[in-house]
PDB file of N, CA and C in Angstrom:
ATOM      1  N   UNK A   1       1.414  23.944   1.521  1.00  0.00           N
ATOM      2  CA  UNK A   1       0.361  22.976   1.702  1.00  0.00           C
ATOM      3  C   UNK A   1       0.949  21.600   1.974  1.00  0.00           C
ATOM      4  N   UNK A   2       1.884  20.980   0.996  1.00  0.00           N
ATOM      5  CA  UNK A   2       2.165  19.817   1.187  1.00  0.00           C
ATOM      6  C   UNK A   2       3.849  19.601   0.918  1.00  0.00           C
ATOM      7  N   UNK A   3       4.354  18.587   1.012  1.00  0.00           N
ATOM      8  CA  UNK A   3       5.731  18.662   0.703  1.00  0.00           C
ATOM      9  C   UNK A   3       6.109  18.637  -0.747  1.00  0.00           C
ATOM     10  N   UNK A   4       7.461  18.865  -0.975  1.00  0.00           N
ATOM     11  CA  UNK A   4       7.691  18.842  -2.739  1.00  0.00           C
ATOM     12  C   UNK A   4       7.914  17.744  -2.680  1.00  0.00           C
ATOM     13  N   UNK A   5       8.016  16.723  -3.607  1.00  0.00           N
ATOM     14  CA  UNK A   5       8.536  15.129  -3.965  1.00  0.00           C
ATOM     15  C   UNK A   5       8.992  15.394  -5.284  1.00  0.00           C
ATOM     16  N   UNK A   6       9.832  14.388  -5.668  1.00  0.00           N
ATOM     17  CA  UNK A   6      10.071  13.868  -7.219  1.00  0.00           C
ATOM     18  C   UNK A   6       9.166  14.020  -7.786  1.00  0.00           C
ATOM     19  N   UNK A   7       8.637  14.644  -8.713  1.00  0.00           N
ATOM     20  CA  UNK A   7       7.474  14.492  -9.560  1.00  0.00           C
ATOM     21  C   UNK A   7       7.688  13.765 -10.989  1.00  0.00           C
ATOM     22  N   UNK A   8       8.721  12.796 -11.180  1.00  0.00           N
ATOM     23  CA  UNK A   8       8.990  12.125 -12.342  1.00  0.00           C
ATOM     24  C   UNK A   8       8.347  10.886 -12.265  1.00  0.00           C
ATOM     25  N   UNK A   9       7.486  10.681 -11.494  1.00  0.00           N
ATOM     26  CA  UNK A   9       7.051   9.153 -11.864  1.00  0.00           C
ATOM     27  C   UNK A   9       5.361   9.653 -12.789  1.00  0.00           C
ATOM     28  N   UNK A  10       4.649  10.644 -12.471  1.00  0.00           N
ATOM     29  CA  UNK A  10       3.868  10.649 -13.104  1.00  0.00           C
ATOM     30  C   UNK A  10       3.597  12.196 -13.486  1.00  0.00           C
ATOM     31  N   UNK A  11       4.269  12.906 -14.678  1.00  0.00           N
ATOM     32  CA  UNK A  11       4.285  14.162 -14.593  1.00  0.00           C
ATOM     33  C   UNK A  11       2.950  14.855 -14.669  1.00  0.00           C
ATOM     34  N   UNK A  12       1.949  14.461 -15.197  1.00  0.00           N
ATOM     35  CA  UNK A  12       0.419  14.828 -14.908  1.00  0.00           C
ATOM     36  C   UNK A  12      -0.217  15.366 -13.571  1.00  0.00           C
ATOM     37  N   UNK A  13       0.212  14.390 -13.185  1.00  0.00           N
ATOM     38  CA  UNK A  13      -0.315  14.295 -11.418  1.00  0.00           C
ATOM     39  C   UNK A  13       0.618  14.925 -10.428  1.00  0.00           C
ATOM     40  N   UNK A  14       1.789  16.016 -11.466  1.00  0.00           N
ATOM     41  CA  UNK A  14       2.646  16.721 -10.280  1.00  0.00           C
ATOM     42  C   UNK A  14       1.760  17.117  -9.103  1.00  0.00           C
ATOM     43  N   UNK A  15       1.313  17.859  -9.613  1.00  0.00           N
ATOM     44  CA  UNK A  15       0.276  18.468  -8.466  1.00  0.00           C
ATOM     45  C   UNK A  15      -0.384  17.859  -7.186  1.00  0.00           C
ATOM     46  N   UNK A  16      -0.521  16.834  -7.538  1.00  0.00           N
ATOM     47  CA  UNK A  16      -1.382  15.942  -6.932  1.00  0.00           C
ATOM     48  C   UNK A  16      -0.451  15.459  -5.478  1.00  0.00           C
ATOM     49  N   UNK A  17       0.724  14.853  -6.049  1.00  0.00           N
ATOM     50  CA  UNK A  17       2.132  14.688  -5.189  1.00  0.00           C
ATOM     51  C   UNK A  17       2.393  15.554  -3.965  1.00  0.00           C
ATOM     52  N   UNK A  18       2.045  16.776  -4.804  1.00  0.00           N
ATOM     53  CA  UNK A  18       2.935  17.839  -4.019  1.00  0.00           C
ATOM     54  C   UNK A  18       1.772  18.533  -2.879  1.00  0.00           C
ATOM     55  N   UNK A  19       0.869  17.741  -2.729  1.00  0.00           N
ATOM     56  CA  UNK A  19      -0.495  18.207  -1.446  1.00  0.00           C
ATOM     57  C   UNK A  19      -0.026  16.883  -0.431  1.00  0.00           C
ATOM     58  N   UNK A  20      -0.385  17.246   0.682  1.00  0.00           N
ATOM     59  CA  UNK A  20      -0.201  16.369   1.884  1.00  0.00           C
ATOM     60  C   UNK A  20      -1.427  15.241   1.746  1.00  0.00           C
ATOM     61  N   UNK A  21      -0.874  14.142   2.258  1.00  0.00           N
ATOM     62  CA  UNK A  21      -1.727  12.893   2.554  1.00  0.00           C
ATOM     63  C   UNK A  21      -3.002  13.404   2.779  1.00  0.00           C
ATOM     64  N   UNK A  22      -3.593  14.291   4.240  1.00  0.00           N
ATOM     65  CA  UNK A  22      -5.146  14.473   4.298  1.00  0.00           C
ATOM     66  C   UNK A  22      -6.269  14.983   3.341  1.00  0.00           C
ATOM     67  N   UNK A  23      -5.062  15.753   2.346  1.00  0.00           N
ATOM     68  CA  UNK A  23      -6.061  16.373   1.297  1.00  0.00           C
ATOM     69  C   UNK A  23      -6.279  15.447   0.241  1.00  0.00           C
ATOM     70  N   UNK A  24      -5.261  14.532  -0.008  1.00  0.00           N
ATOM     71  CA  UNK A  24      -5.327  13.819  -1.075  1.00  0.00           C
ATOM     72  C   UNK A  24      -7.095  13.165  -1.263  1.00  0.00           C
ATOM     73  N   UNK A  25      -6.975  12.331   0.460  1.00  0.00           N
ATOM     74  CA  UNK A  25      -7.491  11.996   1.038  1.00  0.00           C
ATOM     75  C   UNK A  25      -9.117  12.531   0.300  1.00  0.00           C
ATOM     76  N   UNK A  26      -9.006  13.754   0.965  1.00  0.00           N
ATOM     77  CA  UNK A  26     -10.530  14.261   1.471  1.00  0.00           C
ATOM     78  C   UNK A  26     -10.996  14.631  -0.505  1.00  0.00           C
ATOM     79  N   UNK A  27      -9.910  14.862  -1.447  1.00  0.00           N
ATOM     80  CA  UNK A  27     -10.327  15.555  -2.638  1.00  0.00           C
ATOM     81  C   UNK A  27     -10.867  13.779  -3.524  1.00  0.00           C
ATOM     82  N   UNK A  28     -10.286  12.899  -3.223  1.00  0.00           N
ATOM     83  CA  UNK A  28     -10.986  11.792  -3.443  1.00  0.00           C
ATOM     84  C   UNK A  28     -12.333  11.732  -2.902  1.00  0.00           C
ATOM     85  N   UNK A  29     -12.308  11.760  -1.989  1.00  0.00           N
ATOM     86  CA  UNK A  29     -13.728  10.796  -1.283  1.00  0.00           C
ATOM     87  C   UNK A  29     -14.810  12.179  -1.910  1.00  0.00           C
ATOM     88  N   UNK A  30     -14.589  13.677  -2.330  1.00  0.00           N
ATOM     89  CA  UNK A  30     -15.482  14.607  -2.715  1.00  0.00           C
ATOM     90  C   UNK A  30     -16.559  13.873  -3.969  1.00  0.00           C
ATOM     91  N   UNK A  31     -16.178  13.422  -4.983  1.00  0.00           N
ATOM     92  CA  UNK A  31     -16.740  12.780  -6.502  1.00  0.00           C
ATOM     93  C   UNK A  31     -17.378  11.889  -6.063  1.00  0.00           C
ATOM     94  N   UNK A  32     -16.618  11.002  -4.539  1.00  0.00           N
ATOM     95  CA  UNK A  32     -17.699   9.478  -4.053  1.00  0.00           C
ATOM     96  C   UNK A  32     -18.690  10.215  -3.459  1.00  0.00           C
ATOM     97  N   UNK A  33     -18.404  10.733  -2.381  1.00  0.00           N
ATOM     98  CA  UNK A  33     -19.300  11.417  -2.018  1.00  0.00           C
ATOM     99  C   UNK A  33     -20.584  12.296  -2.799  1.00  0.00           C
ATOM    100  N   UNK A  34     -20.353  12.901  -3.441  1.00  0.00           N
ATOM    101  CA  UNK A  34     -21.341  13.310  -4.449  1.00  0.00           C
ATOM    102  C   UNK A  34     -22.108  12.513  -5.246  1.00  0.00           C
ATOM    103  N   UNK A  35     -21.253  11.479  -5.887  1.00  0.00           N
ATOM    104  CA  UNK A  35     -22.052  10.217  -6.414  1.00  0.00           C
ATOM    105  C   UNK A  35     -22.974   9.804  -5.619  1.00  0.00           C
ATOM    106  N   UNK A  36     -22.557   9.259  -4.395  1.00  0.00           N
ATOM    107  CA  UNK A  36     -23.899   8.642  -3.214  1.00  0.00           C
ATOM    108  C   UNK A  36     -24.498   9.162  -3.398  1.00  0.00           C
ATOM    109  N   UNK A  37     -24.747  10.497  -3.052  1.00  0.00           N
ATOM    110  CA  UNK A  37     -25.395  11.771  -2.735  1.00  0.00           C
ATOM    111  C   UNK A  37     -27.268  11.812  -3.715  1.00  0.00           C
ATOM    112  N   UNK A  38     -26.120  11.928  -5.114  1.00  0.00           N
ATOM    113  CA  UNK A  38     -27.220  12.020  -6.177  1.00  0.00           C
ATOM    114  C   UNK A  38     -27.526  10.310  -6.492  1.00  0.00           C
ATOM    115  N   UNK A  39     -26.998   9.279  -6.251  1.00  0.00           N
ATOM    116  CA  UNK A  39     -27.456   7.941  -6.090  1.00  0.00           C
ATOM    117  C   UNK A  39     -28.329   7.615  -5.136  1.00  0.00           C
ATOM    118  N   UNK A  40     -28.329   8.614  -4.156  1.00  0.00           N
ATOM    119  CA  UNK A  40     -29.410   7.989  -2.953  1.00  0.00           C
ATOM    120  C   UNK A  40     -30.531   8.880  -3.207  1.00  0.00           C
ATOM    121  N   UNK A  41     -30.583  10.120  -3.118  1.00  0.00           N
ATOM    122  CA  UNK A  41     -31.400  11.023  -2.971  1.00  0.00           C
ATOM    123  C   UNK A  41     -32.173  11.743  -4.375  1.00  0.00           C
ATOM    124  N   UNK A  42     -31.497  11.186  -5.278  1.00  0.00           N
ATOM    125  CA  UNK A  42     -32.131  11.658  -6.568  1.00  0.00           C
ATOM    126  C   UNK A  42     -32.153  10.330  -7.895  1.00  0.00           C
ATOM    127  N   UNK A  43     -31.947   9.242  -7.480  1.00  0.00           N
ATOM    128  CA  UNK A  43     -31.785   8.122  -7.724  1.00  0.00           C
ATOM    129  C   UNK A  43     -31.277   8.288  -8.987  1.00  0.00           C
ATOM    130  N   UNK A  44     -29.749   8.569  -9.407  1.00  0.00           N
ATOM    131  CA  UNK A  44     -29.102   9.173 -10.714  1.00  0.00           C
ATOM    132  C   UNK A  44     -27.746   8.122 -10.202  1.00  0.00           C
ATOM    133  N   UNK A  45     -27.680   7.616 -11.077  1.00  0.00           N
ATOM    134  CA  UNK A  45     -26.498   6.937 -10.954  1.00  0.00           C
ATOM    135  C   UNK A  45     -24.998   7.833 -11.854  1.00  0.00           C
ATOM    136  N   UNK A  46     -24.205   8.098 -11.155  1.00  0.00           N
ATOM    137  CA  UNK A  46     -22.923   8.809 -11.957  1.00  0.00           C
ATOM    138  C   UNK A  46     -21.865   7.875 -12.001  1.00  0.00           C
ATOM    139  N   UNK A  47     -21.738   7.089 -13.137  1.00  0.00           N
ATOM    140  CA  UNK A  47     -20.289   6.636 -13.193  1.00  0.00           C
ATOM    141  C   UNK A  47     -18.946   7.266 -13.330  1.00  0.00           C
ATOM    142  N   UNK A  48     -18.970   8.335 -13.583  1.00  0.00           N
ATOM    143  CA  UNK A  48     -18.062   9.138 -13.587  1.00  0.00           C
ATOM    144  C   UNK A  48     -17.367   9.490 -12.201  1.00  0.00           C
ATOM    145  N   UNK A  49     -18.107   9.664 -11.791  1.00  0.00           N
ATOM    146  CA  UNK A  49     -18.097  10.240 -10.081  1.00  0.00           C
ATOM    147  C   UNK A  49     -17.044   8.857  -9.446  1.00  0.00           C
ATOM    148  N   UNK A  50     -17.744   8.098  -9.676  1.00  0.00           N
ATOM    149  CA  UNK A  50     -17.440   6.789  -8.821  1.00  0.00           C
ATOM    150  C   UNK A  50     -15.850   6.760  -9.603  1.00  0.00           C
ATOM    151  N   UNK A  51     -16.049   6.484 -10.659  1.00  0.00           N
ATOM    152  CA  UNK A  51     -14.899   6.150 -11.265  1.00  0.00           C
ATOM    153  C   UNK A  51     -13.591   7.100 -11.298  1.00  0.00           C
ATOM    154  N   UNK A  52     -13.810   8.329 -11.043  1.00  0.00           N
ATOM    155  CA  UNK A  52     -12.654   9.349 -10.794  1.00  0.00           C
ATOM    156  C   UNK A  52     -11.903   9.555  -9.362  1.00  0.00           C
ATOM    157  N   UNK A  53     -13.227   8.895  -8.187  1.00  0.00           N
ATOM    158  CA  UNK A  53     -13.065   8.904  -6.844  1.00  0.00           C
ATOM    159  C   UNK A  53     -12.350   7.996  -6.566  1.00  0.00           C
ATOM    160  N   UNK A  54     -13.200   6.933  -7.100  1.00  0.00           N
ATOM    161  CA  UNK A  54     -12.664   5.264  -6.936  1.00  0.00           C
ATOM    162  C   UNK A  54     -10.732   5.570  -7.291  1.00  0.00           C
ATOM    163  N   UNK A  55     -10.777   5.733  -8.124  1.00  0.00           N
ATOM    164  CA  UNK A  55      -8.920   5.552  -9.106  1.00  0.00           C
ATOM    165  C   UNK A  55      -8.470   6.491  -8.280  1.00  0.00           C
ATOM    166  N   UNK A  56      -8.548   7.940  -7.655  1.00  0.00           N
ATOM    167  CA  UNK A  56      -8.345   8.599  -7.045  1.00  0.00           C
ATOM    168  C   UNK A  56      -7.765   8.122  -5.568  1.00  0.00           C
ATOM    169  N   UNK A  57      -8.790   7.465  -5.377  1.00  0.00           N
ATOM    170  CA  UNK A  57      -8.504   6.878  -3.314  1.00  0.00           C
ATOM    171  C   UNK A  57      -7.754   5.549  -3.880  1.00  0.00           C
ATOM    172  N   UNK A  58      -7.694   4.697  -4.822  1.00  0.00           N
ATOM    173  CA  UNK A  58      -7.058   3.399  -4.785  1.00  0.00           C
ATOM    174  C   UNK A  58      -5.533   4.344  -4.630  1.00  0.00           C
ATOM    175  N   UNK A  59      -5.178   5.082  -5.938  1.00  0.00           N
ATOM    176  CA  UNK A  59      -3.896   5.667  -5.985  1.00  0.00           C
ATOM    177  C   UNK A  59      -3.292   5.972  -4.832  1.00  0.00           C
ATOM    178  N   UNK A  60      -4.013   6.466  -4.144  1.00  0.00           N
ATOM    179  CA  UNK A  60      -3.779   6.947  -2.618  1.00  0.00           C
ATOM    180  C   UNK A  60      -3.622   6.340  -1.335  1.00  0.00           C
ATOM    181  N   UNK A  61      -4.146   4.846  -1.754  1.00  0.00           N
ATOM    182  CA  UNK A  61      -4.321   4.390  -0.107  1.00  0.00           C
ATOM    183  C   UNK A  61      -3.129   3.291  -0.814  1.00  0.00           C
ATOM    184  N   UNK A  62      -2.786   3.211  -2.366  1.00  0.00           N
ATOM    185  CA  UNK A  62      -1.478   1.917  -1.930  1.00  0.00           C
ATOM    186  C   UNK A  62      -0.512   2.701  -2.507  1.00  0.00           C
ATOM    187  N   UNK A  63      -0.275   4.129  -2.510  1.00  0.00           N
ATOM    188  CA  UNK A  63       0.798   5.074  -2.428  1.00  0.00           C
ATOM    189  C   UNK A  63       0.859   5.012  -0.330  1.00  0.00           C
ATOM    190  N   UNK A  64       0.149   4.633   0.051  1.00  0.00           N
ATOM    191  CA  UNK A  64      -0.011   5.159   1.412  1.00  0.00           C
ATOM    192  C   UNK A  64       0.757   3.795   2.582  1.00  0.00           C
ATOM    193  N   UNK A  65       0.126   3.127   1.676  1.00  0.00           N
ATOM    194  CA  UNK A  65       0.287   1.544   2.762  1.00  0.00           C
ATOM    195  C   UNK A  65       1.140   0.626   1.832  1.00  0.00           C
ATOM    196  N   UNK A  66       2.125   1.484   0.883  1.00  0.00           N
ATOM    197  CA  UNK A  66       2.696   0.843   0.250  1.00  0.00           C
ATOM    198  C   UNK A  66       4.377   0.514   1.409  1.00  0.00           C
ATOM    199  N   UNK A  67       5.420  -0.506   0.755  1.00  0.00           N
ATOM    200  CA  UNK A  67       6.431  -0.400   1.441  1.00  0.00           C
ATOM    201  C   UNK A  67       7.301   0.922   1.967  1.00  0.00           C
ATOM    202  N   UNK A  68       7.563   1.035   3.088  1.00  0.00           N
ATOM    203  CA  UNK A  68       8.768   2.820   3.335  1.00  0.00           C
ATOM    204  C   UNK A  68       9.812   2.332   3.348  1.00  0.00           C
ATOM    205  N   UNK A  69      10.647   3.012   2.927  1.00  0.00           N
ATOM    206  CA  UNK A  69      12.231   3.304   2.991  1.00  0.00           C
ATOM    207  C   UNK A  69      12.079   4.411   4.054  1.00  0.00           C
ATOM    208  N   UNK A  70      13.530   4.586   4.828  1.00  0.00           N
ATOM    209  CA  UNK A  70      13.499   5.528   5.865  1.00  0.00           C
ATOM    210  C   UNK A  70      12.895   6.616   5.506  1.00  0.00           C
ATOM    211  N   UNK A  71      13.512   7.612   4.488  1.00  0.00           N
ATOM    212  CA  UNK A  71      13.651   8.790   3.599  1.00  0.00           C
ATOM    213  C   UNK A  71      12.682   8.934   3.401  1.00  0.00           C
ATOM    214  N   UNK A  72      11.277   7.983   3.349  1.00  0.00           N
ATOM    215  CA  UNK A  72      10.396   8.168   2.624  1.00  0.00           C
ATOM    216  C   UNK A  72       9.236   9.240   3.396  1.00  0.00           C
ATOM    217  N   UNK A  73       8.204  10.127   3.028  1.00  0.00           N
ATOM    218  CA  UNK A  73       7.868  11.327   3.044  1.00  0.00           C
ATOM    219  C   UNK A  73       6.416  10.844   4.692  1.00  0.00           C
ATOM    220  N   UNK A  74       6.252   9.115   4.376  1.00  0.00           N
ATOM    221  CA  UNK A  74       5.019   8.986   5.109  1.00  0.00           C
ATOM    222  C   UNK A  74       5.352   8.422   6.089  1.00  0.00           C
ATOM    223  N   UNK A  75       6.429   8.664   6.317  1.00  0.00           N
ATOM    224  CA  UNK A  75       6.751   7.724   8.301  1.00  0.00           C
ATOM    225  C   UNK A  75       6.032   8.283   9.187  1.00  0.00           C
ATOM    226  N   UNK A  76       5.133   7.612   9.823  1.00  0.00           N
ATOM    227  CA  UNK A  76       4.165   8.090  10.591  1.00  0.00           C
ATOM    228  C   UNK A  76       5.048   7.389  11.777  1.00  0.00           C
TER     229      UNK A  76
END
């Protein structure tokens, strides 16, 4: 699925590491997405949702647009 990395900076979230950028991606925006969902259409507010998505995509987009070293896994 995705590449292996170091998994010593956050051993919890091995898993998480070891999936490619698009999924990271898409398994975040799922909880926002659902939140809207039942926020628009069933007028239920989920903080949970927001808040697992939210920390989810921040982790991700300044793991993403953070500084590269050559070596590093996201040289686009």
């Amino acid at each position: 699925m995705g590449r292996h990395t170091d998994n010593s900076e956050i051993p919890f979230l091995g898993w998480w590491w070891g999936l490619a950028w698009p999924w990271r991606l898409l398994i975040a925006a799922i909880p926002l997405g659902y939140s809207g969902y039942r926020f628009i259409f069933h007028d239920v507010f989920w903080p949970y949702g927001w808040a697992v998505g939210a920390v989810l995509l921040v982790v991700e987009v300044v793991r993403l647009f953070a500084r590269k070293k050559s070596d590093d896994e996201y040289n686009f």
